[in-house]
C-alpha atoms as a PDB file:
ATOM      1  CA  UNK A   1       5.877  14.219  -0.237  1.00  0.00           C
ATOM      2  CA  UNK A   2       4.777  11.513  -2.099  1.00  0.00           C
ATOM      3  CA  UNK A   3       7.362  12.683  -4.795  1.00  0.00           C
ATOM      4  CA  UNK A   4      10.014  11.178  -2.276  1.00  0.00           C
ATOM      5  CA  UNK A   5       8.225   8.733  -0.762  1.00  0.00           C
ATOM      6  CA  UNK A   6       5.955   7.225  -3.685  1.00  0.00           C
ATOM      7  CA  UNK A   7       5.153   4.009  -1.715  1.00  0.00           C
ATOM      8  CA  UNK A   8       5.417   2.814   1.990  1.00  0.00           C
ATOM      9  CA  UNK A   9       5.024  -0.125   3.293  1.00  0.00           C
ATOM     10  CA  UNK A  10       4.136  -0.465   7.477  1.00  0.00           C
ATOM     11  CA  UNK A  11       5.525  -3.644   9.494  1.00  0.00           C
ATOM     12  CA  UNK A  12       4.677  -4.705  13.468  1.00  0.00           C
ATOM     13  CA  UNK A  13       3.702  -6.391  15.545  1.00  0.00           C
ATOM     14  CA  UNK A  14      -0.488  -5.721  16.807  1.00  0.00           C
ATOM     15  CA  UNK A  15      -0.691  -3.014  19.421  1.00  0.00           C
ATOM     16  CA  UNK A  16       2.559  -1.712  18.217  1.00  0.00           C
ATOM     17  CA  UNK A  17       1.183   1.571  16.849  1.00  0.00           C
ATOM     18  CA  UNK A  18       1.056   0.336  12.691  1.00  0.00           C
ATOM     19  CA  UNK A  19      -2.788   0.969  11.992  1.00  0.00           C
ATOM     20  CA  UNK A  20      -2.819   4.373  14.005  1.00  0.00           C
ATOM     21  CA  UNK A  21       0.296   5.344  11.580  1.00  0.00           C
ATOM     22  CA  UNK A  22      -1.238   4.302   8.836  1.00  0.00           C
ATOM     23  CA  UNK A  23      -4.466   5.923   9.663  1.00  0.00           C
ATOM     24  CA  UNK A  24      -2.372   9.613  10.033  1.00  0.00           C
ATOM     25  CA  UNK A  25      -0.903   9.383   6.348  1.00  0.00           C
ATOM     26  CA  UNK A  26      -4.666   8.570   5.386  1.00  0.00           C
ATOM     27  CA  UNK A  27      -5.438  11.653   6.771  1.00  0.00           C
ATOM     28  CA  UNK A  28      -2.899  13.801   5.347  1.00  0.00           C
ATOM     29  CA  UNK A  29      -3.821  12.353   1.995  1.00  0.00           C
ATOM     30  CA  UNK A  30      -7.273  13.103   2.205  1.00  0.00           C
ATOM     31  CA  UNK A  31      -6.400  16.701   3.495  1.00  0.00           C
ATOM     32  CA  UNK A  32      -4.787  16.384  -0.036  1.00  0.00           C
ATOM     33  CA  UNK A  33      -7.736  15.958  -1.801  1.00  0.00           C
ATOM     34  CA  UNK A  34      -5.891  12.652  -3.072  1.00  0.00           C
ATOM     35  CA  UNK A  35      -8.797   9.637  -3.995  1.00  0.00           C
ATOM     36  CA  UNK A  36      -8.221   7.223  -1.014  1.00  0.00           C
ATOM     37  CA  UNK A  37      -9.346   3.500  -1.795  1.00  0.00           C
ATOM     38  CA  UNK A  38      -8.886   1.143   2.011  1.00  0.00           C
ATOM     39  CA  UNK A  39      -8.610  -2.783   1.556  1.00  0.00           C
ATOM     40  CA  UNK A  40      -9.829  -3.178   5.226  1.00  0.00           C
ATOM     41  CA  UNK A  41     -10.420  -7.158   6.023  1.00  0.00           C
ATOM     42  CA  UNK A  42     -11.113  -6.881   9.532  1.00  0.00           C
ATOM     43  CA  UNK A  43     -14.368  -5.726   9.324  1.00  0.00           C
ATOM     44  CA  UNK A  44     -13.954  -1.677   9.665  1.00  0.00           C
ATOM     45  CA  UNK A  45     -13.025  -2.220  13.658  1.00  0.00           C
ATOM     46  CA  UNK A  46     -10.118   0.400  13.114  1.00  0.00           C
ATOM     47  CA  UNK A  47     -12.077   3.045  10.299  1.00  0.00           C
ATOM     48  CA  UNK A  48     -14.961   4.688  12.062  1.00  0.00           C
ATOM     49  CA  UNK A  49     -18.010   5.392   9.588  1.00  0.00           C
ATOM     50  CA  UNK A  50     -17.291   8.859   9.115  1.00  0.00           C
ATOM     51  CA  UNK A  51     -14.269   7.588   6.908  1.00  0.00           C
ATOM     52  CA  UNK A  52     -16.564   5.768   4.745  1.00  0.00           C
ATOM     53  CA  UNK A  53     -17.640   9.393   3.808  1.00  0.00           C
ATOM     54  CA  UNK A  54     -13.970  10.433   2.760  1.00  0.00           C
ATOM     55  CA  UNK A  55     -12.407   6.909   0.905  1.00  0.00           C
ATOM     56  CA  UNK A  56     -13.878   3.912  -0.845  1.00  0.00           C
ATOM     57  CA  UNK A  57     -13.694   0.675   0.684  1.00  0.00           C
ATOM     58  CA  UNK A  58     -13.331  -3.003  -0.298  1.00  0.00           C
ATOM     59  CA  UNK A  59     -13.710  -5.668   1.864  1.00  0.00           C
ATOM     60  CA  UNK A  60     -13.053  -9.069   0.072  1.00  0.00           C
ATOM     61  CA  UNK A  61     -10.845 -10.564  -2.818  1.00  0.00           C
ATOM     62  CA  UNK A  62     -13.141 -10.064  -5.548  1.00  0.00           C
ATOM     63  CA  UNK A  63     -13.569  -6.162  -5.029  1.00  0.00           C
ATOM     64  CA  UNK A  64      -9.948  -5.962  -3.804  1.00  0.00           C
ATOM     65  CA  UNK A  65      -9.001  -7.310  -7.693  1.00  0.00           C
ATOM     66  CA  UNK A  66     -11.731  -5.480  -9.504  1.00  0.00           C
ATOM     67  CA  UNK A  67     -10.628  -2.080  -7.834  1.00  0.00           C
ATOM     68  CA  UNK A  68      -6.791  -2.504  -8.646  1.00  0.00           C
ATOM     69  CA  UNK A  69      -7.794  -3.074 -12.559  1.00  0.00           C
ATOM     70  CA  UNK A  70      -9.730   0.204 -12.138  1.00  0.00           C
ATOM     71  CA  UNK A  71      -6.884   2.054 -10.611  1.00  0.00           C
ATOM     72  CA  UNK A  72      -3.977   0.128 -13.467  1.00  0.00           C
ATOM     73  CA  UNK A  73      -6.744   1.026 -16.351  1.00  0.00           C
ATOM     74  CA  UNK A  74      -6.121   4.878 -15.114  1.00  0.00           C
ATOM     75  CA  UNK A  75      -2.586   4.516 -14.916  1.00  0.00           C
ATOM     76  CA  UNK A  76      -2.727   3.132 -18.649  1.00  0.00           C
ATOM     77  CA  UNK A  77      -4.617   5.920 -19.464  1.00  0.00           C
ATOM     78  CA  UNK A  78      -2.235   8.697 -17.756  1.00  0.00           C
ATOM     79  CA  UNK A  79       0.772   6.808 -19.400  1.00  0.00           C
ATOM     80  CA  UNK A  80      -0.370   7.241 -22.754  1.00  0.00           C
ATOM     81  CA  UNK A  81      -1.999  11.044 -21.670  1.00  0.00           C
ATOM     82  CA  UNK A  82       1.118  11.774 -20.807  1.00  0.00           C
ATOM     83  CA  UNK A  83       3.643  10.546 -23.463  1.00  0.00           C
ATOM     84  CA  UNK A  84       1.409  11.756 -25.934  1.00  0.00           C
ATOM     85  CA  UNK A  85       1.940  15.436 -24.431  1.00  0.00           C
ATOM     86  CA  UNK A  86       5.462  14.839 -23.372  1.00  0.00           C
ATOM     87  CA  UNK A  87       5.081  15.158 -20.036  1.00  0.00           C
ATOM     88  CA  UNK A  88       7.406  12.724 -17.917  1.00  0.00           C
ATOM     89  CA  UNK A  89       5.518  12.466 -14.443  1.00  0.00           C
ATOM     90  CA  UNK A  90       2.165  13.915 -12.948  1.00  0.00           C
ATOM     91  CA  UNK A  91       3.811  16.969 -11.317  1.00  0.00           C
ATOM     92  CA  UNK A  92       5.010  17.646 -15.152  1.00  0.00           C
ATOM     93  CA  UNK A  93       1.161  17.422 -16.253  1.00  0.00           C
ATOM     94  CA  UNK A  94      -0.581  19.286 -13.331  1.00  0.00           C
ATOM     95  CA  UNK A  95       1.944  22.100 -13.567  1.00  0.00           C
ATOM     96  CA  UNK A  96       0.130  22.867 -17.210  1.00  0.00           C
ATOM     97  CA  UNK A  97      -3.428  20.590 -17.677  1.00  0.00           C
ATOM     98  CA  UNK A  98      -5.969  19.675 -15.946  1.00  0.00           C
ATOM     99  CA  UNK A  99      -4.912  18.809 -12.734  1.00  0.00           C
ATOM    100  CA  UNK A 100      -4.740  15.078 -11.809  1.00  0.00           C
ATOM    101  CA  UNK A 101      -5.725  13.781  -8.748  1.00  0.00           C
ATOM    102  CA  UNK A 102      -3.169  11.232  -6.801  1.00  0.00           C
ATOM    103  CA  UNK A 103      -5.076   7.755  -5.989  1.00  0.00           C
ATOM    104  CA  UNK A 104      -3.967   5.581  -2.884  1.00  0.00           C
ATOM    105  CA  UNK A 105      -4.210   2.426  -2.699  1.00  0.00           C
ATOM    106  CA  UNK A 106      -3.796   1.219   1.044  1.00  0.00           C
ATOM    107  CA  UNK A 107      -4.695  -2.350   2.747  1.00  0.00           C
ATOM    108  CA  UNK A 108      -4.432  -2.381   6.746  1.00  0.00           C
ATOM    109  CA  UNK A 109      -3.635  -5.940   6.899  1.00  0.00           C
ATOM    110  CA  UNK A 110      -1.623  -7.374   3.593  1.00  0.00           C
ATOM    111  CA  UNK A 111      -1.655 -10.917   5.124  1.00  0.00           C
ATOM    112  CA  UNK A 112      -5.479 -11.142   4.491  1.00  0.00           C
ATOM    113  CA  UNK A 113      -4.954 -10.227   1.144  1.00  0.00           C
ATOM    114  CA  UNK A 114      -2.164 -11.939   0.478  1.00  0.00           C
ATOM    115  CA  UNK A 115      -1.166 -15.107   2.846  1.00  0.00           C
ATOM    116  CA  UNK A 116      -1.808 -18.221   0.529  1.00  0.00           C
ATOM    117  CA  UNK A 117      -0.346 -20.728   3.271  1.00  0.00           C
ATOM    118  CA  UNK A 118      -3.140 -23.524   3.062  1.00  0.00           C
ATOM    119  CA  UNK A 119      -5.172 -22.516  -0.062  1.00  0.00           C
ATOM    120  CA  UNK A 120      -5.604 -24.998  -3.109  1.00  0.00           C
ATOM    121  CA  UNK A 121      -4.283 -24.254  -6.460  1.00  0.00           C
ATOM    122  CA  UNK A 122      -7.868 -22.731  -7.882  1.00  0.00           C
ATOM    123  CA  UNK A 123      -8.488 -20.465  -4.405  1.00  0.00           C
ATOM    124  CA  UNK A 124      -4.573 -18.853  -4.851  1.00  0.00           C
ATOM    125  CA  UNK A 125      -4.982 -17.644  -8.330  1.00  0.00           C
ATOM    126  CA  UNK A 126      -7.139 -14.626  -7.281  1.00  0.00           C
ATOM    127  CA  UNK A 127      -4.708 -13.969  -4.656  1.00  0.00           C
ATOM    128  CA  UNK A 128      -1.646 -14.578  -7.698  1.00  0.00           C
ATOM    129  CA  UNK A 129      -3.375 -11.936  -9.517  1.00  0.00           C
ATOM    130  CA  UNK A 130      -3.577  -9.416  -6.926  1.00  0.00           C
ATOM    131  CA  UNK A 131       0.100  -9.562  -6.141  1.00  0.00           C
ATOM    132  CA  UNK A 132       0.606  -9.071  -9.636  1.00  0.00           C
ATOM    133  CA  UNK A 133      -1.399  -6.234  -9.501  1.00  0.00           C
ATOM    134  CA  UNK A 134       0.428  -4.733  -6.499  1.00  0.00           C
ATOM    135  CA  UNK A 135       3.667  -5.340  -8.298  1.00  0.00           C
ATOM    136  CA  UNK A 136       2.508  -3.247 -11.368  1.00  0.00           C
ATOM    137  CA  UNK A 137       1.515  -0.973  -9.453  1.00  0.00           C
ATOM    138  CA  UNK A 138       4.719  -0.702  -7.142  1.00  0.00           C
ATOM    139  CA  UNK A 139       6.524  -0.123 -10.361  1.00  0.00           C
ATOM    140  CA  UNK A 140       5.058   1.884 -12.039  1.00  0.00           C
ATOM    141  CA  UNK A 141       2.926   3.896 -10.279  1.00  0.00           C
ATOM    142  CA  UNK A 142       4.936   6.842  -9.300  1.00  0.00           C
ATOM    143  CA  UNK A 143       4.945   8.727 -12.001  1.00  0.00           C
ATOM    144  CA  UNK A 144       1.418   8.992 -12.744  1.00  0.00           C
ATOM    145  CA  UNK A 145       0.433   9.533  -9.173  1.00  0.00           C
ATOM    146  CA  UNK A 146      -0.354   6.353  -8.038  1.00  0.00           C
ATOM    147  CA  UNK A 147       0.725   5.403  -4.193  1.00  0.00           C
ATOM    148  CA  UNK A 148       0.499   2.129  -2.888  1.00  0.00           C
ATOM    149  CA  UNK A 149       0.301   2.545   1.526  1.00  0.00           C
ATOM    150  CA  UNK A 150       1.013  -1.738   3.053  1.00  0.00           C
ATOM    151  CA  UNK A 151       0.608  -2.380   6.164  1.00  0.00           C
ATOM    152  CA  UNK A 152       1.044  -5.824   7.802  1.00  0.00           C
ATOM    153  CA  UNK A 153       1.142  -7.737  11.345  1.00  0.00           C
ATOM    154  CA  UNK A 154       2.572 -10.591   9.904  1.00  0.00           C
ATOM    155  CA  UNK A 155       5.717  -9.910   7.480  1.00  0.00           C
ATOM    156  CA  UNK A 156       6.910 -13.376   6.742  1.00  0.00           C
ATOM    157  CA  UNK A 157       7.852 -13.678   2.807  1.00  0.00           C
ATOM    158  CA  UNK A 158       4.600 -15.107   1.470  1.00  0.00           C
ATOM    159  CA  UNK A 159       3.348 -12.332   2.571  1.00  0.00           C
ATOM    160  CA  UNK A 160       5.878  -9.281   1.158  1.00  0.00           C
ATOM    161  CA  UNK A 161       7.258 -10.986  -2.051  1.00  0.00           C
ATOM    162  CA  UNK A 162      10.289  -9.650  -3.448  1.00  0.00           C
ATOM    163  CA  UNK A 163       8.809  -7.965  -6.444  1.00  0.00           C
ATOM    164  CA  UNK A 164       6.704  -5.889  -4.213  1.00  0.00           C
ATOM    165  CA  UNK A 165       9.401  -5.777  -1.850  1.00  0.00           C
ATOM    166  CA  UNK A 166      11.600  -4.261  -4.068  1.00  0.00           C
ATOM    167  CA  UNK A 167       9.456  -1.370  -5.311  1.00  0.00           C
ATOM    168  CA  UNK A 168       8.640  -0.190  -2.214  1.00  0.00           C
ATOM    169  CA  UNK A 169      11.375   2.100  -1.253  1.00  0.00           C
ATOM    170  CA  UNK A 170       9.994   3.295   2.342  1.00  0.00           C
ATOM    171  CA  UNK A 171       9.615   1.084   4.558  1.00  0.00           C
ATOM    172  CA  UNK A 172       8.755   0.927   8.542  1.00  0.00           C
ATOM    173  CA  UNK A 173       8.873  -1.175  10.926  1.00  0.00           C
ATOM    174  CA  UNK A 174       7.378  -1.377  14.563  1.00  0.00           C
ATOM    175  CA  UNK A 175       7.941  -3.685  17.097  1.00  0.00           C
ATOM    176  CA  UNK A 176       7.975  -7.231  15.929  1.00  0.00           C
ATOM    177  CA  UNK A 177       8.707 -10.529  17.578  1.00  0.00           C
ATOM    178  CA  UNK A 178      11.580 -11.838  15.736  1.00  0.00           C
ATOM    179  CA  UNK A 179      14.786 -10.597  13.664  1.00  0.00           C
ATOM    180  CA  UNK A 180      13.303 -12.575  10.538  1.00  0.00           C
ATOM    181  CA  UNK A 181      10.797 -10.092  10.318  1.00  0.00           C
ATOM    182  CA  UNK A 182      12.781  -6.880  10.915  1.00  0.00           C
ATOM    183  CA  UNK A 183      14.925  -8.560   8.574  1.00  0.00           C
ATOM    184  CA  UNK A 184      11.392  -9.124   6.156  1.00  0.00           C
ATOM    185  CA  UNK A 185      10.811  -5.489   6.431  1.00  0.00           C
ATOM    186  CA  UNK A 186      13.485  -3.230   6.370  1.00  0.00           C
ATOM    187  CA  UNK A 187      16.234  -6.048   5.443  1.00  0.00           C
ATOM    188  CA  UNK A 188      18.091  -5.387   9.069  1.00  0.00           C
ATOM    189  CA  UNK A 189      17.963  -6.659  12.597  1.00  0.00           C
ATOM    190  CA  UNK A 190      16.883  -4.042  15.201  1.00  0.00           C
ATOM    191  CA  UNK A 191      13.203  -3.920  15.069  1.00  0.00           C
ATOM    192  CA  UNK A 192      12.625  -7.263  17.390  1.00  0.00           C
ATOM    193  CA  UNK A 193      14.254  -4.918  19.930  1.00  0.00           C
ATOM    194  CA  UNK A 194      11.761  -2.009  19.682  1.00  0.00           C
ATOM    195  CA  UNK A 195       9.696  -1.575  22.867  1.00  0.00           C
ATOM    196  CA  UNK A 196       6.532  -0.881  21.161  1.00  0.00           C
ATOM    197  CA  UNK A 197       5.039   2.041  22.406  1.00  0.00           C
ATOM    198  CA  UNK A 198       4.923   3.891  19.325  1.00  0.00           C
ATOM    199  CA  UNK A 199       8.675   3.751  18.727  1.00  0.00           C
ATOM    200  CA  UNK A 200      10.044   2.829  14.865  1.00  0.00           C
ATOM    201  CA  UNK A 201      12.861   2.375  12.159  1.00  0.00           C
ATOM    202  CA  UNK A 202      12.239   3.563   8.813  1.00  0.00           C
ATOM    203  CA  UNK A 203      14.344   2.505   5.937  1.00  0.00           C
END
């Protein structure tokens, strides 16, 4: 129910079963008839074509940023849709209207997107932006149907800031190498001691 569990965000280590988790919830979500948009920067390895049939893809930083001010501009729009009608949250709305469709935004690998270790000053503001973007999102998505799905090998804290951190109130972690990043992902030790075969702790 993505009532109760608005946002998630996926931690571990590669091999340790994150992208095949991810990949399930996809599923389920299309099953949904939900709008499924994939931030996939490792060249589609883990989505198969037929997915390409089913979700909408972007594969860089400049499609990555002009698909999350798409997605924002519709949450705009269902904020005012629905304060205008007095309706407090998209369950409200699609029990009466039109029915809404939920939009997912996922990204198999955050520290593409996100990992500014190295850049210069002009090549992070893109990346500024799009946590920014995130953020909003994380926020104030939930309401108006708008799910944000974060998965990441490597958790360190340039990678999951604390604003985004902070909004994202389900959280998972697989086997990782270190208690810094269990403690990254779901703010406890206990996930460097997973034996990664598919085994997790979800906060």
């Amino acid at each position: 129910s993505l009532n109760d569990y608005p946002h998630i965000l996926i931690g571990g280590a590669t091999g340790s079963g994150k992208t095949l988790l991810l990949k399930l919830i996809l599923m389920q979500c299309i099953n949904n008839g939900f709008i499924v948009n994939i931030a996939d920067f490792k060249g589609g390895v883990d989505f198969g074509r037929i997915w390409e049939n089913h979700c909408m893809f972007v594969t860089d930083i400049s499609n990555t940023t002009k698909k999350l001010d798409e997605i924002i501009s519709e949450l705009e729009n269902r904020k005012k849709l629905y304060a205008k009608n007095g309706y407090k949250n998209i369950s409200e709305y699609n029990n009466e209207l039109i029915k809404h469709k939920r939009i997912i935004f996922a990204c198999d690998e955050l520290a593409e997107l996100l990992d500014t270790t190295g850049l210069s000053p002009r090549e992070k503001e893109p990346i500024k932006k799009i946590q920014n973007q995130l953020s909003s999102l994380a926020r104030l998505g939930r309401a108006f149907g708008i799910h944000l799905i974060l998965a990441t090998q490597r958790p360190s804290v340039n990678v999951i800031t604390g604003l985004i951190k902070a909004n994202m109130p389900s959280r998972i972690a697989f086997s990782v190498s270190s208690g810094v990043d269990s403690r990254t992902i779901i703010d406890m030790n206990g996930a460097e001691k997973l034996l990664g075969k598919g085994d997790m702790l979800f906060y």
